[in-house]
PDB file of N, CA and C in Angstrom:
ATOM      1  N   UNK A   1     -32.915  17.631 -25.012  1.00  0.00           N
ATOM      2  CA  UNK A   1     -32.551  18.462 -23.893  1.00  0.00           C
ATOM      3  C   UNK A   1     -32.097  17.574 -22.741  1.00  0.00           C
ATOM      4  N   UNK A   2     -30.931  17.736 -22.520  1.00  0.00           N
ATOM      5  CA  UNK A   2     -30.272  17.012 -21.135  1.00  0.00           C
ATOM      6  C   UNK A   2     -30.468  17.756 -19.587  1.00  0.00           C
ATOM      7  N   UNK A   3     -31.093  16.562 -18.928  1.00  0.00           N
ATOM      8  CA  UNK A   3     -31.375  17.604 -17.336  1.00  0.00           C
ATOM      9  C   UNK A   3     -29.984  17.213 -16.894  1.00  0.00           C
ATOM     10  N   UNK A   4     -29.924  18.169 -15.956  1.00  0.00           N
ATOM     11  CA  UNK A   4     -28.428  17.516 -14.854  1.00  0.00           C
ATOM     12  C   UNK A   4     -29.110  16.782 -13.540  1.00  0.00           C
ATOM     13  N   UNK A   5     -28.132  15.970 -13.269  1.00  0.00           N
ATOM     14  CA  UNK A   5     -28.272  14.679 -12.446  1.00  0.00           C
ATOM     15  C   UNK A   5     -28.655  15.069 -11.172  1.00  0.00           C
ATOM     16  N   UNK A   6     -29.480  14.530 -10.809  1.00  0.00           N
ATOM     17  CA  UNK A   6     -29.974  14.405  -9.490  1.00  0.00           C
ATOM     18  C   UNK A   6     -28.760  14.465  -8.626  1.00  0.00           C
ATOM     19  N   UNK A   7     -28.698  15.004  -7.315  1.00  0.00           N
ATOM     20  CA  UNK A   7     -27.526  14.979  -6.331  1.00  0.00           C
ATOM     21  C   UNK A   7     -28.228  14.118  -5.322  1.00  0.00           C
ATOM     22  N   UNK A   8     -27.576  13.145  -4.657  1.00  0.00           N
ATOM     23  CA  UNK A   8     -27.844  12.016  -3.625  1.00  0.00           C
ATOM     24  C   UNK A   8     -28.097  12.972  -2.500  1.00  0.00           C
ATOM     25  N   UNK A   9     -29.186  12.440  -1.924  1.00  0.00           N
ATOM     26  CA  UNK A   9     -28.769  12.702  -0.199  1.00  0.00           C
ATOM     27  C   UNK A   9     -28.744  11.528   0.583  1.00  0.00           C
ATOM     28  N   UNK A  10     -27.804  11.958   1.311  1.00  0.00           N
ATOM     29  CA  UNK A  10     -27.264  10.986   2.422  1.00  0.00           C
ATOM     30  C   UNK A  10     -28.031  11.429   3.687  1.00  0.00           C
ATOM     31  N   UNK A  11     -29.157  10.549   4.114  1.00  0.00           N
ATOM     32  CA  UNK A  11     -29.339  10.991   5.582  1.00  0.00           C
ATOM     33  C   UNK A  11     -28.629   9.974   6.392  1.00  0.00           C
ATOM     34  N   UNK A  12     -28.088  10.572   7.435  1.00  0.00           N
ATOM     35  CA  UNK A  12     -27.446  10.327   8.442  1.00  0.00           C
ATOM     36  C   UNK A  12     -28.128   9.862   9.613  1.00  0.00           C
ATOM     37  N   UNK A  13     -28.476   9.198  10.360  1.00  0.00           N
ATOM     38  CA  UNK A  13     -29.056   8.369  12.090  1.00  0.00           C
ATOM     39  C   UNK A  13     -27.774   8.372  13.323  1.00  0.00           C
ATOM     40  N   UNK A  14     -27.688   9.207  13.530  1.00  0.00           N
ATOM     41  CA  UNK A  14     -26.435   9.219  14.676  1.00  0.00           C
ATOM     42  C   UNK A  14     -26.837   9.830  16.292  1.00  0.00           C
ATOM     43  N   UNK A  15     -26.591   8.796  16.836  1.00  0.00           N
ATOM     44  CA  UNK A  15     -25.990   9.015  18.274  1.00  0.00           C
ATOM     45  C   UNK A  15     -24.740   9.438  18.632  1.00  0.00           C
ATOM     46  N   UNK A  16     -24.704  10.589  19.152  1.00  0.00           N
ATOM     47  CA  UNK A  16     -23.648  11.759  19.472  1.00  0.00           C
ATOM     48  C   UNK A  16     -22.720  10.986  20.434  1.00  0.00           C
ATOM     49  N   UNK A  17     -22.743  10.083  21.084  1.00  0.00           N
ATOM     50  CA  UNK A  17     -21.902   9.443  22.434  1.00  0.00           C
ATOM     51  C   UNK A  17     -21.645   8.142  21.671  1.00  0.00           C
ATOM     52  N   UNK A  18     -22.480   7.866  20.386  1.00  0.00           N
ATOM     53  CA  UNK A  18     -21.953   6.423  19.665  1.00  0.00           C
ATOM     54  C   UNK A  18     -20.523   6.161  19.217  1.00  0.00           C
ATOM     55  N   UNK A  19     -19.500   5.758  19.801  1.00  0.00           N
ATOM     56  CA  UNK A  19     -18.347   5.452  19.212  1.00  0.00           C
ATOM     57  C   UNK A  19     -18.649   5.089  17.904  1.00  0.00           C
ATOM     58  N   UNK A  20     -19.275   4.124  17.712  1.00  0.00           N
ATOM     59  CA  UNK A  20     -19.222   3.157  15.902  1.00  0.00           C
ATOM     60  C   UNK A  20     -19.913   4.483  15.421  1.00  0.00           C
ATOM     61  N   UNK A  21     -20.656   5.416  15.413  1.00  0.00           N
ATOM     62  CA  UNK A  21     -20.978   6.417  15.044  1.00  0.00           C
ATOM     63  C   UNK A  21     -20.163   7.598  14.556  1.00  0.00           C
ATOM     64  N   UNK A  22     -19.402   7.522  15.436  1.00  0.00           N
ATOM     65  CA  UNK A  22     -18.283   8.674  15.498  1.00  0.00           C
ATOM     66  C   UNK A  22     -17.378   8.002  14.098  1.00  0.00           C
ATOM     67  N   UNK A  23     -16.602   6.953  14.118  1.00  0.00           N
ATOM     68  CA  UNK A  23     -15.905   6.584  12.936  1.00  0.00           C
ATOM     69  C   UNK A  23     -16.838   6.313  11.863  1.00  0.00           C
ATOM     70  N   UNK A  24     -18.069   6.402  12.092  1.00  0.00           N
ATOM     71  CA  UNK A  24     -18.981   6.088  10.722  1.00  0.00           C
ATOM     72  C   UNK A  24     -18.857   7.778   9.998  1.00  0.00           C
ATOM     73  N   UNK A  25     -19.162   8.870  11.249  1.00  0.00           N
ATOM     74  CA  UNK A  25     -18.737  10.047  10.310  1.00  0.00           C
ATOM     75  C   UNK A  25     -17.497  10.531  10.126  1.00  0.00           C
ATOM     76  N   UNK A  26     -16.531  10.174  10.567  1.00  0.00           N
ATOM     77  CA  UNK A  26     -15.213  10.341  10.477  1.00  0.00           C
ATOM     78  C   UNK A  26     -15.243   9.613   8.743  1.00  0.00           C
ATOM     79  N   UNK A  27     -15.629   8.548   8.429  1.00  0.00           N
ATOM     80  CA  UNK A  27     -15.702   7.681   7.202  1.00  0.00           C
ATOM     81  C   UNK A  27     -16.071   8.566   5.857  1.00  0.00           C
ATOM     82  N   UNK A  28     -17.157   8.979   6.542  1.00  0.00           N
ATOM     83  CA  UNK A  28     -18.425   9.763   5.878  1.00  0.00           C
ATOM     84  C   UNK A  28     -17.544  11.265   5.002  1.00  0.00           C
ATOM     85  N   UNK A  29     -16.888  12.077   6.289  1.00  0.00           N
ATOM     86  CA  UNK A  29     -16.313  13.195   5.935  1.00  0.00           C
ATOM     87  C   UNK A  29     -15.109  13.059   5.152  1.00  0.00           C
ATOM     88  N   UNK A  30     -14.373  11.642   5.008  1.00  0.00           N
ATOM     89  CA  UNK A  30     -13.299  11.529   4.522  1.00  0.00           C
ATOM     90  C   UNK A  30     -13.832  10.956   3.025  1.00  0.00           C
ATOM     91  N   UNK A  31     -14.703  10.924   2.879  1.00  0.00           N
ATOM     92  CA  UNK A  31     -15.465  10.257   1.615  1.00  0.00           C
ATOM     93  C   UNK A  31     -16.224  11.499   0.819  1.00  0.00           C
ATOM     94  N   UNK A  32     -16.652  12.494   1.525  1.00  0.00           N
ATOM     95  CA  UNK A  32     -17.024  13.645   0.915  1.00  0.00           C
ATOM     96  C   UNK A  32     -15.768  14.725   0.940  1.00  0.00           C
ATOM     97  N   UNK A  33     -14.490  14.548   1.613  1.00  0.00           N
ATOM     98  CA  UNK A  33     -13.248  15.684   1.132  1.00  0.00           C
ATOM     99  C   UNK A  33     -12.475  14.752  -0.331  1.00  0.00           C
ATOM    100  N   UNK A  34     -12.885  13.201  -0.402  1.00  0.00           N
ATOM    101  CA  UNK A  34     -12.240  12.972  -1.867  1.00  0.00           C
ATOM    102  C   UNK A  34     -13.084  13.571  -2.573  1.00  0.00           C
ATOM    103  N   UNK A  35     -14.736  13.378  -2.727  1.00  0.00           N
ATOM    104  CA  UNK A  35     -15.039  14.215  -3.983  1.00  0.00           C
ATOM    105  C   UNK A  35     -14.825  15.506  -3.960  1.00  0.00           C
ATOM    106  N   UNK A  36     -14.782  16.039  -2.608  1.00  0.00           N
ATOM    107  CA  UNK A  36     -14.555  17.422  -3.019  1.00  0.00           C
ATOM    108  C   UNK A  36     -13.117  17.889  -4.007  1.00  0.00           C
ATOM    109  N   UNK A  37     -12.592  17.440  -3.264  1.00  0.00           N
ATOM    110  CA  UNK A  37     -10.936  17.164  -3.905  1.00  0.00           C
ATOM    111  C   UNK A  37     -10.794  16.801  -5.250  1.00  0.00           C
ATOM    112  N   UNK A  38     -11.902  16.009  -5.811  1.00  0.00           N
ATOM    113  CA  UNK A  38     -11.770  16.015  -7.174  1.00  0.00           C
ATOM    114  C   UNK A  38     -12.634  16.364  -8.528  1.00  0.00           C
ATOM    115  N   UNK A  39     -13.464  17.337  -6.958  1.00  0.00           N
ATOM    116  CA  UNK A  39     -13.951  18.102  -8.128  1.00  0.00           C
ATOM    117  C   UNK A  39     -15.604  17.718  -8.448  1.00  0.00           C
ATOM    118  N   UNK A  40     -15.824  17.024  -7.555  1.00  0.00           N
ATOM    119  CA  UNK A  40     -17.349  15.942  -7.675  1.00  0.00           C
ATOM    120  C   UNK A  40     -18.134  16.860  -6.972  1.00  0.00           C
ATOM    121  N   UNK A  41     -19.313  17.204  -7.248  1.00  0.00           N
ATOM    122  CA  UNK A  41     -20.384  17.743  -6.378  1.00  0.00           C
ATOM    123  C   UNK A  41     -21.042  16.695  -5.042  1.00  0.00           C
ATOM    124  N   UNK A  42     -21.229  17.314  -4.636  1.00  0.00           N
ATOM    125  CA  UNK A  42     -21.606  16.910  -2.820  1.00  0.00           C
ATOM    126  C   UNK A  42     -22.615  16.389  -2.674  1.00  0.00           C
ATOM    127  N   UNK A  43     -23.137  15.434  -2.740  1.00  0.00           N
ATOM    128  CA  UNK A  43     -24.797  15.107  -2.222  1.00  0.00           C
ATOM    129  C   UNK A  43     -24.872  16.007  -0.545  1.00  0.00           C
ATOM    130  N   UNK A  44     -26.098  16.314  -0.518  1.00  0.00           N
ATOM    131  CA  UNK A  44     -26.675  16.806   0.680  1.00  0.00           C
ATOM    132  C   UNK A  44     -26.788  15.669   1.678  1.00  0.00           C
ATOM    133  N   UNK A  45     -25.784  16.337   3.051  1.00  0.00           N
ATOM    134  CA  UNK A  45     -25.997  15.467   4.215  1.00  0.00           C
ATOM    135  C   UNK A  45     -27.047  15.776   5.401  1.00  0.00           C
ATOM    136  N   UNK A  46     -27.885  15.275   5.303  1.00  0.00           N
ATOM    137  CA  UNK A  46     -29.031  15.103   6.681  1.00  0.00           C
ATOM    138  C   UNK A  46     -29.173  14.868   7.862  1.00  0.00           C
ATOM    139  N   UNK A  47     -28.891  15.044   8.799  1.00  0.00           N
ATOM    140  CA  UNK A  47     -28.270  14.408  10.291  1.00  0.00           C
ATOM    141  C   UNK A  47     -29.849  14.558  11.279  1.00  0.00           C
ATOM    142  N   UNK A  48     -30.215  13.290  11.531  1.00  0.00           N
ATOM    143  CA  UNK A  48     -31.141  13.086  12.296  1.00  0.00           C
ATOM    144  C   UNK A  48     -30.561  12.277  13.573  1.00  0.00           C
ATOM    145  N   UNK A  49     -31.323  12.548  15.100  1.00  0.00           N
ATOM    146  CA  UNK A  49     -30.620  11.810  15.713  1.00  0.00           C
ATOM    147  C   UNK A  49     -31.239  10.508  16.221  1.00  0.00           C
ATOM    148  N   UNK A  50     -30.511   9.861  16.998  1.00  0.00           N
ATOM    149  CA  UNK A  50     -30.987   9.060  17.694  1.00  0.00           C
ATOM    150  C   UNK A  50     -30.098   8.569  18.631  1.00  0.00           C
ATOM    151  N   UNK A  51     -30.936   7.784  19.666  1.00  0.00           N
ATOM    152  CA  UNK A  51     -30.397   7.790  21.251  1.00  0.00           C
ATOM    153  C   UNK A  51     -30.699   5.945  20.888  1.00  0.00           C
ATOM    154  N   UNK A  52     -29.171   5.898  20.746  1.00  0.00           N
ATOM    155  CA  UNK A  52     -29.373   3.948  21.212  1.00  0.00           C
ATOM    156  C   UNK A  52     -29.618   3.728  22.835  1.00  0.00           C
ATOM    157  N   UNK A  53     -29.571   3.880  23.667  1.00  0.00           N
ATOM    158  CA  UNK A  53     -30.130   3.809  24.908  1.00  0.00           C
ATOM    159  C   UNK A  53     -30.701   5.197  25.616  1.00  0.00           C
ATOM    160  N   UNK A  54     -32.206   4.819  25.410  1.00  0.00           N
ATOM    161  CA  UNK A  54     -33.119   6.028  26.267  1.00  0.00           C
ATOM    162  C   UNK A  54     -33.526   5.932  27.299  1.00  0.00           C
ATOM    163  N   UNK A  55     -33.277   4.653  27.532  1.00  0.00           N
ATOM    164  CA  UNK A  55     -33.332   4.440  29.388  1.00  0.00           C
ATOM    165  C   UNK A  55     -31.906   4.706  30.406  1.00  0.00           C
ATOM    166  N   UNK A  56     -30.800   5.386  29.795  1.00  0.00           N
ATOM    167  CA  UNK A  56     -29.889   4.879  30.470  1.00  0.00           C
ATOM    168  C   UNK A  56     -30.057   6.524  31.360  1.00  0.00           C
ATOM    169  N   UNK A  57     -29.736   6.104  32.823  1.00  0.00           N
ATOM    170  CA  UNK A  57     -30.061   7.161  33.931  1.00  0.00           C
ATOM    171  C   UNK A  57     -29.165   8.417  33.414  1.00  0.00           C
ATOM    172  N   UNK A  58     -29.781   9.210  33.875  1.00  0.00           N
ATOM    173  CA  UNK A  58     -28.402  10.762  33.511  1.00  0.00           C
ATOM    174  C   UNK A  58     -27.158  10.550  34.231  1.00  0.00           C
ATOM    175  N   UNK A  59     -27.053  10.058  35.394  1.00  0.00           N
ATOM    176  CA  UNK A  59     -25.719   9.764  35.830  1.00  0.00           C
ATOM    177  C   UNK A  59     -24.585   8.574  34.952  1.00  0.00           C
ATOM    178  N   UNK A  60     -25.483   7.840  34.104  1.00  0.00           N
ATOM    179  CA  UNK A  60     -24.534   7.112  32.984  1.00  0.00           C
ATOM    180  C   UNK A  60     -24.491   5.562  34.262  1.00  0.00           C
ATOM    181  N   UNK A  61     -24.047   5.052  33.225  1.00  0.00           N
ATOM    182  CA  UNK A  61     -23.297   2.921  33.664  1.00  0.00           C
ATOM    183  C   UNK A  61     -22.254   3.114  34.054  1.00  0.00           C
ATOM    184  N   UNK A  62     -21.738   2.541  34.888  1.00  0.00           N
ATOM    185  CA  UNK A  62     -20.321   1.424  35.020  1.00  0.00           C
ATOM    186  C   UNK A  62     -20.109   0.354  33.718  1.00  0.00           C
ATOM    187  N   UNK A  63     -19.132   1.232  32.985  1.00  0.00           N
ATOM    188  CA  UNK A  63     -19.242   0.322  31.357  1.00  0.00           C
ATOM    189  C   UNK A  63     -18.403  -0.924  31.913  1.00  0.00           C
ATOM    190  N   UNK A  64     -17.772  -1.485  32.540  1.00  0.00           N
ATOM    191  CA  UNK A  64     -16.983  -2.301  32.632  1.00  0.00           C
ATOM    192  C   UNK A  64     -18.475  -3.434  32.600  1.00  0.00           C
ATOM    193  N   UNK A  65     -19.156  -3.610  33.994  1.00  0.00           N
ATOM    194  CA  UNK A  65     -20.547  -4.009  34.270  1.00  0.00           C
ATOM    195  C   UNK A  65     -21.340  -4.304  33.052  1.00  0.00           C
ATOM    196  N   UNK A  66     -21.386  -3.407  32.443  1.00  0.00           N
ATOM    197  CA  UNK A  66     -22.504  -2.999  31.244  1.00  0.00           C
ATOM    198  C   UNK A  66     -21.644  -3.864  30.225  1.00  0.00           C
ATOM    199  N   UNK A  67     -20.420  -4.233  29.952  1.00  0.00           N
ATOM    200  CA  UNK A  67     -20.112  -5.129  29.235  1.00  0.00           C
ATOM    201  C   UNK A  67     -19.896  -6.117  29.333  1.00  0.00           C
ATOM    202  N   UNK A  68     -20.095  -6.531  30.489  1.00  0.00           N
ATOM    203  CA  UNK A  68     -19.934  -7.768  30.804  1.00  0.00           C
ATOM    204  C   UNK A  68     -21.698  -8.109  30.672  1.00  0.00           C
ATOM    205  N   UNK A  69     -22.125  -7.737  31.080  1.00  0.00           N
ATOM    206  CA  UNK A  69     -23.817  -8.062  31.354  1.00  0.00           C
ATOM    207  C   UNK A  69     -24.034  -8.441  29.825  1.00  0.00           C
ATOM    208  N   UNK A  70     -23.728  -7.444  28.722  1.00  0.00           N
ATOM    209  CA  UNK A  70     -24.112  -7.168  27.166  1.00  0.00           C
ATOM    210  C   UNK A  70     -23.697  -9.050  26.745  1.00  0.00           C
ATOM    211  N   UNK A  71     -22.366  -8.979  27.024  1.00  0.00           N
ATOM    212  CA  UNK A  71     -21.806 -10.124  26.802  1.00  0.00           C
ATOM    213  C   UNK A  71     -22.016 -11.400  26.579  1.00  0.00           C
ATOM    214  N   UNK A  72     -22.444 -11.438  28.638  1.00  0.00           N
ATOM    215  CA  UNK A  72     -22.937 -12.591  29.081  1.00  0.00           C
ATOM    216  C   UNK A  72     -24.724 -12.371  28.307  1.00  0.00           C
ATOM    217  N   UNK A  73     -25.165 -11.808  27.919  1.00  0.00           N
ATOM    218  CA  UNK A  73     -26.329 -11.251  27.296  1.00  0.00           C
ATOM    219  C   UNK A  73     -26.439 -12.408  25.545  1.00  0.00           C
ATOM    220  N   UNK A  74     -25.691 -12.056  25.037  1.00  0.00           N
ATOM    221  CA  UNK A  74     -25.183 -12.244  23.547  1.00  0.00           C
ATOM    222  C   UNK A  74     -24.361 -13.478  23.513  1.00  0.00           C
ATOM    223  N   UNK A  75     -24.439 -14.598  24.793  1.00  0.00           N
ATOM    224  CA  UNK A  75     -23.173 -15.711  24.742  1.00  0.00           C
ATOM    225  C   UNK A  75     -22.188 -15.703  24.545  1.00  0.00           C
ATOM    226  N   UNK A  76     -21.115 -14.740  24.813  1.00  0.00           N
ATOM    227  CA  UNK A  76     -19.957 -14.827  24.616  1.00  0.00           C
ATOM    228  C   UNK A  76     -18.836 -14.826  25.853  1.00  0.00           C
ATOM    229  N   UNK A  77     -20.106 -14.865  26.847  1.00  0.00           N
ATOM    230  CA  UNK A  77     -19.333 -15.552  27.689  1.00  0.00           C
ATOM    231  C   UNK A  77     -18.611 -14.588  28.733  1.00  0.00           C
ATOM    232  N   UNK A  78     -18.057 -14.785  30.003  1.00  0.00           N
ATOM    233  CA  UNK A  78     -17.658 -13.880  31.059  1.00  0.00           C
ATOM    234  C   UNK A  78     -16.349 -13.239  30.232  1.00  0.00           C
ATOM    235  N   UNK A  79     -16.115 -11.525  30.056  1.00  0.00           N
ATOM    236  CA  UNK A  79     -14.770 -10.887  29.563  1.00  0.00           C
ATOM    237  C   UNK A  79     -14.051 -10.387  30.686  1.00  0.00           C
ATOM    238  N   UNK A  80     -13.254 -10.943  31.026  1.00  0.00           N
ATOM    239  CA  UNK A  80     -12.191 -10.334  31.711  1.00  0.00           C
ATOM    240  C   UNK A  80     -11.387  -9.018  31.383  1.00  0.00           C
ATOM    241  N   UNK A  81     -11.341  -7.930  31.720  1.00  0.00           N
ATOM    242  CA  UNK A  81     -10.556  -6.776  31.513  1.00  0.00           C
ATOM    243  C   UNK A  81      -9.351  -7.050  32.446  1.00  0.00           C
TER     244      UNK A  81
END
């Protein structure tokens, strides 16, 4: 007697304001319309969230600041925009 195959789930960790997030599900959805497209069953997607910065004030950063700080943070040194 043959069982049928387990279906994957994909849980997901995303921050809603995460750029690299945003093209990670942009990735994600373009990777589940090929199987759909060919016919492949879907693993179940899970979407849990998370907040890469929970300290940051409700009024938000001056990202220009905030990347330079990150920067000079990580050695790479003063970025000029």
């Amino acid at each position: 007697m043959e069982t049928e195959p387990t279906l994957p789930i994909v849980d997901v960790v995303s921050d809603v304001v995460c750029p690299w997030c945003y093209i990670g599900k942009r990735h994600l959805d373009a990777a589940l319309a090929t199987l759909a497209e060919a016919g492949q069953p879907l693993p179940t997607v899970r979407w849990h969230p998370y907040e890469l910065n929970p300290d940051l004030p409700a009024e938000g950063v001056d990202r220009r600041q905030t990347h330079v700080e990150i920067s000079i943070l990580l050695g790479f040194g003063f970025v000029i925009f």
